[in-house]
PDB file of N, CA and C in Angstrom:
ATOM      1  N   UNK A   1       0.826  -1.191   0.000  1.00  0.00           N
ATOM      2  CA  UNK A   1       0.000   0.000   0.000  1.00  0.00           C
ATOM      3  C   UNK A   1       0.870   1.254   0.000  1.00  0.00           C
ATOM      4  N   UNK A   2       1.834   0.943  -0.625  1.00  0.00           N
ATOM      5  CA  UNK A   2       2.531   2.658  -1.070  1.00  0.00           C
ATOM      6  C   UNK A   2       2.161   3.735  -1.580  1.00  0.00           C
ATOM      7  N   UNK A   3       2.115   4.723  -0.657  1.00  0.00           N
ATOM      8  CA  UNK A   3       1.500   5.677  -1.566  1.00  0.00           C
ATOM      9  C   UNK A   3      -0.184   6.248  -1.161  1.00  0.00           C
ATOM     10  N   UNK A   4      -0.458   5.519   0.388  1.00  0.00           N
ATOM     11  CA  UNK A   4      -1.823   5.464   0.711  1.00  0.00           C
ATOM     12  C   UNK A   4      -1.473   5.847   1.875  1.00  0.00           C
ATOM     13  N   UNK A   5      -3.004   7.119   2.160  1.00  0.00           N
ATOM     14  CA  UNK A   5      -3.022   7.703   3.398  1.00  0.00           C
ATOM     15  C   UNK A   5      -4.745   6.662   3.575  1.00  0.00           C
ATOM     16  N   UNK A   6      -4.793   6.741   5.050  1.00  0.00           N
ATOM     17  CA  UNK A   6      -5.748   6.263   5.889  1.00  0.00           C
ATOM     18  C   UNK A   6      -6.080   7.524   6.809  1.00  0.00           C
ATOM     19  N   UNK A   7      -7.081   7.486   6.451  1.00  0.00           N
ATOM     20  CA  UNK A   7      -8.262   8.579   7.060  1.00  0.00           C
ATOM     21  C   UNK A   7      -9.007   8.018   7.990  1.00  0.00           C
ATOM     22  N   UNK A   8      -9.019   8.063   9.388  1.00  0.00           N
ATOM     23  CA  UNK A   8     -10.319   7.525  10.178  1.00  0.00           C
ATOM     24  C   UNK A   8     -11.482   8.727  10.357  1.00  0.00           C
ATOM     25  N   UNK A   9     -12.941   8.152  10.500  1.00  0.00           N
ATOM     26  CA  UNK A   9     -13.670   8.910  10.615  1.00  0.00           C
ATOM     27  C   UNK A   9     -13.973  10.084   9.426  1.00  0.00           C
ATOM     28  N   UNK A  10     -13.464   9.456   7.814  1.00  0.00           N
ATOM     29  CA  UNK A  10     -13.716  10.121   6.823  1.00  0.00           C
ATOM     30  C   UNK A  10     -15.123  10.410   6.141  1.00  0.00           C
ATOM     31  N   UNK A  11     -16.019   9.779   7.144  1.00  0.00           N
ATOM     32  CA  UNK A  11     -17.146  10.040   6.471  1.00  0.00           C
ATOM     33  C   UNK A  11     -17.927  11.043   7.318  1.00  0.00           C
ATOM     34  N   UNK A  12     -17.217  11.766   8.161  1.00  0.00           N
ATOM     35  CA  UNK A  12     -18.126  12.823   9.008  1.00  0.00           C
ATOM     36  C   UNK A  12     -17.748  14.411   8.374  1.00  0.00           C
ATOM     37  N   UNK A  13     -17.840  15.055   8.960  1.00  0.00           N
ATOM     38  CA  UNK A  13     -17.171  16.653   8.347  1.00  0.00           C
ATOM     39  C   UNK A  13     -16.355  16.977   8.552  1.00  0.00           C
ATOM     40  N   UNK A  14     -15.527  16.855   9.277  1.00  0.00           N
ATOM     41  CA  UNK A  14     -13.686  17.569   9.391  1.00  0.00           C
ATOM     42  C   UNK A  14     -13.178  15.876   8.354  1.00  0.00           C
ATOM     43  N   UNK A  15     -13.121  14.609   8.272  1.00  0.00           N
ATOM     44  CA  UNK A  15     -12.786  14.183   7.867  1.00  0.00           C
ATOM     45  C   UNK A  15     -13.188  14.092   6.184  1.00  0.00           C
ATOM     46  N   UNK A  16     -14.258  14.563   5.806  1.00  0.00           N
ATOM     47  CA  UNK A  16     -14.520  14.484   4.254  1.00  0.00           C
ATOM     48  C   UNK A  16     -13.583  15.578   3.922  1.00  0.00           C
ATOM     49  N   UNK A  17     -13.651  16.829   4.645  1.00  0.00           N
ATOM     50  CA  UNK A  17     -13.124  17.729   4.011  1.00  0.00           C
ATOM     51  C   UNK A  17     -11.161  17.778   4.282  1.00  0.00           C
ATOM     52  N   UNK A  18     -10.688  17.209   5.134  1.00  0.00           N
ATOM     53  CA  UNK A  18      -9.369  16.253   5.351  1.00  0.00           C
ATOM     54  C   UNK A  18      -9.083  15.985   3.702  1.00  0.00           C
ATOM     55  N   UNK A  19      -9.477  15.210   3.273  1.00  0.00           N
ATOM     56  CA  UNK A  19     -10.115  14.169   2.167  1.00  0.00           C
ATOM     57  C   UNK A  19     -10.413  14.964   0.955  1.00  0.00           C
ATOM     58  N   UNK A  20     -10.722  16.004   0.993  1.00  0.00           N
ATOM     59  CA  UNK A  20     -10.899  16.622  -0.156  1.00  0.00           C
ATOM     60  C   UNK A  20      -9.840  17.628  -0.165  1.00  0.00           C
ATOM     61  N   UNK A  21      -9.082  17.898   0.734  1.00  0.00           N
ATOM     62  CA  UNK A  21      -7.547  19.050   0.593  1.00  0.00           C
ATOM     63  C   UNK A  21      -6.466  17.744   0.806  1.00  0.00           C
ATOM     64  N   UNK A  22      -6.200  16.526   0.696  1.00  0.00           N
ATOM     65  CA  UNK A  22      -5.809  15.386   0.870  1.00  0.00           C
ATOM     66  C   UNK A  22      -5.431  15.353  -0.704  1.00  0.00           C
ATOM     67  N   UNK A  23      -6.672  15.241  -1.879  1.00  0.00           N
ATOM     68  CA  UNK A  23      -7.297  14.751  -2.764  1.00  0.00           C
ATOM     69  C   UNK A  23      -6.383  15.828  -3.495  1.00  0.00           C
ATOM     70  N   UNK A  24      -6.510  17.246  -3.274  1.00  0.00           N
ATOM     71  CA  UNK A  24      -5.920  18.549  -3.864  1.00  0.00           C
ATOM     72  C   UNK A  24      -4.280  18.517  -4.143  1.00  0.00           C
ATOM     73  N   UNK A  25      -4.037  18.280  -2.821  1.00  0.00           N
ATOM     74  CA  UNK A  25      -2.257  18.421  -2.609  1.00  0.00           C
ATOM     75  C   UNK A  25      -1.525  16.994  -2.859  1.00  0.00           C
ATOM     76  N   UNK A  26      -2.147  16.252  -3.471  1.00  0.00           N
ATOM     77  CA  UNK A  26      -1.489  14.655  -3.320  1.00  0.00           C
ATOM     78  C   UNK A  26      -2.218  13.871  -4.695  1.00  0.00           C
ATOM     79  N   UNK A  27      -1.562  13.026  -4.796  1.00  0.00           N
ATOM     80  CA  UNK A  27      -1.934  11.972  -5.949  1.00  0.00           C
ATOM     81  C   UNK A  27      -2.032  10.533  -5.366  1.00  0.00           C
ATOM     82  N   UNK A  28      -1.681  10.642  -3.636  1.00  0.00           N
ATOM     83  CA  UNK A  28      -2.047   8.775  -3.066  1.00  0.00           C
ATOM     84  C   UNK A  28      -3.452   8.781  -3.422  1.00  0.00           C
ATOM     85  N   UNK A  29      -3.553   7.302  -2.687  1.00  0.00           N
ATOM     86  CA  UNK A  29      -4.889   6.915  -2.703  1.00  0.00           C
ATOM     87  C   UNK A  29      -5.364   7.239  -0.766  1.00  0.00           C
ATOM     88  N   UNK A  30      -6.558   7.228  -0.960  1.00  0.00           N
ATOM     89  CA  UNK A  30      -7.097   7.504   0.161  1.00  0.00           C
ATOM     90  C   UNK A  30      -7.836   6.375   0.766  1.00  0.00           C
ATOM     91  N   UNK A  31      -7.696   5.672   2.272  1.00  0.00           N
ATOM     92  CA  UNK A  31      -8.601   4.900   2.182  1.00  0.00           C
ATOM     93  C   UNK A  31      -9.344   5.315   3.412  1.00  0.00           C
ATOM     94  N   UNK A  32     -11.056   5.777   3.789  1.00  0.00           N
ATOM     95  CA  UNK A  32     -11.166   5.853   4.586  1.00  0.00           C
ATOM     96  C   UNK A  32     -11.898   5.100   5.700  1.00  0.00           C
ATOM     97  N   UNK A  33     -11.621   5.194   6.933  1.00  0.00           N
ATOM     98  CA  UNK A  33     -12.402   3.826   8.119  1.00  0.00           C
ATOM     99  C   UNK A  33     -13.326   4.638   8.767  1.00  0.00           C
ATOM    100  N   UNK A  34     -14.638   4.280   8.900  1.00  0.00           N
ATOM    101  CA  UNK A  34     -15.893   4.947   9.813  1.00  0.00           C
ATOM    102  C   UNK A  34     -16.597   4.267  10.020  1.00  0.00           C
ATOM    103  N   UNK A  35     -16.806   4.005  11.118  1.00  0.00           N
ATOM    104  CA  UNK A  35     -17.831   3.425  11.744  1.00  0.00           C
ATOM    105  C   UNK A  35     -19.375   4.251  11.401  1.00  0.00           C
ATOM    106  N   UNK A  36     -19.548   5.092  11.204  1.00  0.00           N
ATOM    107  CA  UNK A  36     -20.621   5.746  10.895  1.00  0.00           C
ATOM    108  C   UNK A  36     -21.830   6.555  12.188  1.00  0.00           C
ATOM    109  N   UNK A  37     -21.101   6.420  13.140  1.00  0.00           N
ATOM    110  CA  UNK A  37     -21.669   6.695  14.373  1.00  0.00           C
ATOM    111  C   UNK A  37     -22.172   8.369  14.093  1.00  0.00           C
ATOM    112  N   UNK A  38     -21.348   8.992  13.626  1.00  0.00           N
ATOM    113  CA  UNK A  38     -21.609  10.003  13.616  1.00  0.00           C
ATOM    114  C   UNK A  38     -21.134  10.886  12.089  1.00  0.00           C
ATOM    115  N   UNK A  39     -20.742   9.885  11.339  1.00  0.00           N
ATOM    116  CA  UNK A  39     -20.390  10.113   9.825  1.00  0.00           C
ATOM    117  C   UNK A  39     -21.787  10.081   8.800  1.00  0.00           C
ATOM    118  N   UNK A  40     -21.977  10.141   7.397  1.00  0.00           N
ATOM    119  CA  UNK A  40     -22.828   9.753   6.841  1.00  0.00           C
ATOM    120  C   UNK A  40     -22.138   9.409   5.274  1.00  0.00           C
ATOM    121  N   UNK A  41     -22.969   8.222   4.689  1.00  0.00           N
ATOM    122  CA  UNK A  41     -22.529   8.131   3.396  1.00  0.00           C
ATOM    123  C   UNK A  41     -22.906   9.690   2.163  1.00  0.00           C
ATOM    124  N   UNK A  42     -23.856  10.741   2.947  1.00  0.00           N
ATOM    125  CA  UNK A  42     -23.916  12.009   2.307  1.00  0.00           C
ATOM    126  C   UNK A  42     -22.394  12.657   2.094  1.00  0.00           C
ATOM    127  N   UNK A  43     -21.536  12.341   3.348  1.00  0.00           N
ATOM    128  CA  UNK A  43     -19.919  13.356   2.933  1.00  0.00           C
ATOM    129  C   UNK A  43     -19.084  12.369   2.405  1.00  0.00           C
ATOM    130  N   UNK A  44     -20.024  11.619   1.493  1.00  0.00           N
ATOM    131  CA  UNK A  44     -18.627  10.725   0.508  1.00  0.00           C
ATOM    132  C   UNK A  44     -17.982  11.362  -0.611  1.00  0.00           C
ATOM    133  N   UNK A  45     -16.670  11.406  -1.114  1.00  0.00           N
ATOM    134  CA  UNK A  45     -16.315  12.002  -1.629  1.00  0.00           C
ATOM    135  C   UNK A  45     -16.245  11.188  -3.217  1.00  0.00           C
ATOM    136  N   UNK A  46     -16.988  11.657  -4.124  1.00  0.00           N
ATOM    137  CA  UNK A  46     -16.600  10.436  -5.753  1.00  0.00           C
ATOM    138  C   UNK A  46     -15.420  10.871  -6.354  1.00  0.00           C
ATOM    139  N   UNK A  47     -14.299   9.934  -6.615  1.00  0.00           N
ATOM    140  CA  UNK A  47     -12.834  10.327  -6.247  1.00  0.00           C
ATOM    141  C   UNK A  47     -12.472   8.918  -6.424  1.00  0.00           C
ATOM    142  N   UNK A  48     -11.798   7.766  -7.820  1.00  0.00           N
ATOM    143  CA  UNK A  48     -11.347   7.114  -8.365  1.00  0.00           C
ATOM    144  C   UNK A  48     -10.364   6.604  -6.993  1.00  0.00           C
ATOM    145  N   UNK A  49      -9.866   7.639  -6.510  1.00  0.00           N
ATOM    146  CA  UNK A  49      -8.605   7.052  -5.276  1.00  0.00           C
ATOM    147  C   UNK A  49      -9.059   7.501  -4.078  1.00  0.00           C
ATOM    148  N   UNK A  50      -9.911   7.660  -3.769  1.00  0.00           N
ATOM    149  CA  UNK A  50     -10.896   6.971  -2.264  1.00  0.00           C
ATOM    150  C   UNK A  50     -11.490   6.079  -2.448  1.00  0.00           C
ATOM    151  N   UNK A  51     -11.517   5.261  -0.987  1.00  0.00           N
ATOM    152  CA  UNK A  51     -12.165   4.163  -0.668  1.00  0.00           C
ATOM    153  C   UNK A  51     -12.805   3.996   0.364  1.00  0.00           C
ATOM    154  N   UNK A  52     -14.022   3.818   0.561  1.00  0.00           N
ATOM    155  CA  UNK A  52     -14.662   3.919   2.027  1.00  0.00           C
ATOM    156  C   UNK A  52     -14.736   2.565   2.462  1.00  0.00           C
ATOM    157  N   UNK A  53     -14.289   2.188   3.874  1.00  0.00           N
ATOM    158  CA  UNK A  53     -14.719   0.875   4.728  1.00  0.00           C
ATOM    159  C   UNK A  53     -15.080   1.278   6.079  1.00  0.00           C
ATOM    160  N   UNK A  54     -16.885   0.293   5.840  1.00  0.00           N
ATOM    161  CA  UNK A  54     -17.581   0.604   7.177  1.00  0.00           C
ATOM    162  C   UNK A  54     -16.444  -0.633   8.750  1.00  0.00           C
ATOM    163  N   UNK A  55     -15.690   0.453   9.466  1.00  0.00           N
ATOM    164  CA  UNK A  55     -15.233  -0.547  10.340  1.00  0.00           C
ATOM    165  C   UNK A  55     -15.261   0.359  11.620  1.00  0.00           C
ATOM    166  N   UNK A  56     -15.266  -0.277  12.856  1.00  0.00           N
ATOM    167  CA  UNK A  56     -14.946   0.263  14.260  1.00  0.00           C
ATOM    168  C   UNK A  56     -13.409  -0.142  14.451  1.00  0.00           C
ATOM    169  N   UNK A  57     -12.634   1.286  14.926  1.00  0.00           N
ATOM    170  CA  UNK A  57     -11.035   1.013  15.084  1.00  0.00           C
ATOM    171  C   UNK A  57     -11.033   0.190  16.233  1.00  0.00           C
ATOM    172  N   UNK A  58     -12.072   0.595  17.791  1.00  0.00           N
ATOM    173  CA  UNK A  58     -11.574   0.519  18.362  1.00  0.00           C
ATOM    174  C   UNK A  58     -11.776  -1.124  18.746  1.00  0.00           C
TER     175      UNK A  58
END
């Protein structure tokens, strides 16, 4: 996975938008982890090199 940032909690609002100045300044891929507790699939970003997975870190 060279070349890949991991985002937790990318599907809430400080993390979509992480994710979208992430997306700006960089050419990795993005992958992000949310449990969805307080995220929504509304701040997904459509973006060839993001990836969303529903998981709990802890």
């Amino acid at each position: 996975m060279k070349n890949t940032i991991i985002v937790t909690g990318g599907a809430g609002f400080v993390g979509s938008n992480l994710i979208q100045s992430l997306l700006k300044k960089s050419k990795y891929k993005i992958i992000s982890i949310d449990d969805y507790s307080s995220g929504s699939i509304k701040n997904h970003i459509k973006n060839k090199n993001v990836k969303y997975i529903k998981c709990n870190t802890s």
